[in-house]
Protein backbone atom coordinates (compact mmCIF):
# COMPACT_ATOMS: atom_id res chain seq x y z
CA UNK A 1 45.97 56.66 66.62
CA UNK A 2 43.72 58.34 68.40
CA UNK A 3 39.82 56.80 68.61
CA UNK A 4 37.12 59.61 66.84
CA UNK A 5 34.04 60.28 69.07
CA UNK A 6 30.90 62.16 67.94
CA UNK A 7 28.16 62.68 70.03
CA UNK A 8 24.73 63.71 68.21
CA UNK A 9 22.88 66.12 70.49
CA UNK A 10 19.83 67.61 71.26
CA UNK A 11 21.17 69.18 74.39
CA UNK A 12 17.87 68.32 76.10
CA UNK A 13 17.78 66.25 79.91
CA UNK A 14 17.56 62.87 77.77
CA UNK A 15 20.74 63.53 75.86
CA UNK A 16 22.49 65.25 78.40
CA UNK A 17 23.30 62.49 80.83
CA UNK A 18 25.07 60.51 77.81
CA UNK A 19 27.03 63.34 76.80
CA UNK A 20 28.10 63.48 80.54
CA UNK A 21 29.39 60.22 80.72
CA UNK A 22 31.38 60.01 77.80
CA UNK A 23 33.15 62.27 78.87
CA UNK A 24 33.57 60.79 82.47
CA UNK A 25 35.13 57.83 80.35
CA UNK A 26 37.33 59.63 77.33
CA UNK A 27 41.10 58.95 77.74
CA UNK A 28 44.01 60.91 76.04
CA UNK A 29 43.54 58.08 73.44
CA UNK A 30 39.79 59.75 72.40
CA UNK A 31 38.94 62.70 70.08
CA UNK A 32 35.56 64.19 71.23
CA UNK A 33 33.30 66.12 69.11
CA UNK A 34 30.04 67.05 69.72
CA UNK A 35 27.15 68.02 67.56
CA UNK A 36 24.15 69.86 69.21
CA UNK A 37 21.83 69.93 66.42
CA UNK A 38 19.70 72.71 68.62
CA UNK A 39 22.38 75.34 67.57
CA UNK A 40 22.75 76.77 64.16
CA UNK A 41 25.55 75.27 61.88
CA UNK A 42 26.74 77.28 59.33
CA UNK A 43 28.94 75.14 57.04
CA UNK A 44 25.65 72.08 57.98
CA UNK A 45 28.62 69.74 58.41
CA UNK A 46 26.66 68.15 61.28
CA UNK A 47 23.61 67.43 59.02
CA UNK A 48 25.75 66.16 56.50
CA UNK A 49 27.10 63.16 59.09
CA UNK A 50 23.37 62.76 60.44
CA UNK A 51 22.92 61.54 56.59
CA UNK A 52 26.45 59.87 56.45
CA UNK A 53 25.31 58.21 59.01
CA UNK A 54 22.14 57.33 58.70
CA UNK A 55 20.85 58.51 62.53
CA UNK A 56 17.40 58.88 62.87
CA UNK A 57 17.55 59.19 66.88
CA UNK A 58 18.80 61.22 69.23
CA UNK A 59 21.36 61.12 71.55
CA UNK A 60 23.77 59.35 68.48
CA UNK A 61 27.42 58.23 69.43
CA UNK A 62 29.69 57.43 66.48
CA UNK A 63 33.46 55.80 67.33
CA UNK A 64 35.44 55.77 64.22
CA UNK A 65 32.61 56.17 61.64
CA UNK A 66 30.98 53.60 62.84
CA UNK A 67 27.86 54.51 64.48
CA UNK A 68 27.20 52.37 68.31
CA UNK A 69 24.78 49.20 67.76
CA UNK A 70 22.91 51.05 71.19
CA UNK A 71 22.12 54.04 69.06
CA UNK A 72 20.57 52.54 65.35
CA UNK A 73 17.01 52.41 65.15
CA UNK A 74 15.01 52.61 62.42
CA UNK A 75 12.92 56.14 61.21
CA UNK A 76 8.89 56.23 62.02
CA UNK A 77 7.16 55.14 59.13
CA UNK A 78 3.67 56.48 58.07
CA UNK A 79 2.70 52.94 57.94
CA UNK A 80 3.81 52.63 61.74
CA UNK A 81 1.73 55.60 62.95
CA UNK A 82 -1.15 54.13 61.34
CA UNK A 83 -0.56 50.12 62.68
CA UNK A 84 -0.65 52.84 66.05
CA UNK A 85 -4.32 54.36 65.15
CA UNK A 86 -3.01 57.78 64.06
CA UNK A 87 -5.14 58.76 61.74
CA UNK A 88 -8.21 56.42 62.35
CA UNK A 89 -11.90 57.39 63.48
């Protein structure tokens, strides 16, 4: 069976280098897809996995629906920007 790979994308320099080495490191065991969320997506199918999965940062890497410990992080919160000052006199 062969192992699913999806890559969540901005296609920007930080992303980039990740992108580059998976696939330095796929084998003919590894399925790769790749989701640039800077290009338009019709059928949304790559905003529907963002949910599925629950990524709130980019670059993303999910290996068999399971997205990568490395990658989970949690959203910004409002009450995190203001524990930062944003917002404050």
């Amino acid at each position: 069976m062969k192992r699913q790979i999806e890559i969540f994308t901005a296609g920007c320099p930080v992303c980039e280098p990740v992108v580059q080495q998976i696939k330095n490191l796929i084998c003919e065991n590894c399925k790769l897809t790749i989701y640039n969320l800077t290009e338009q997506h019709e059928d949304k199918a790559c905003m529907d996995k963002i949910k599925q999965y629950n990524i709130h940062r980019l670059p993303s890497v999910v290996v068999n629906g399971e997205l990568l410990a490395c990658c989970k992080n949690n959203r910004i919160s409002k009450d995190d920007l203001i524990a930062a000052g944003i917002g404050q006199g």
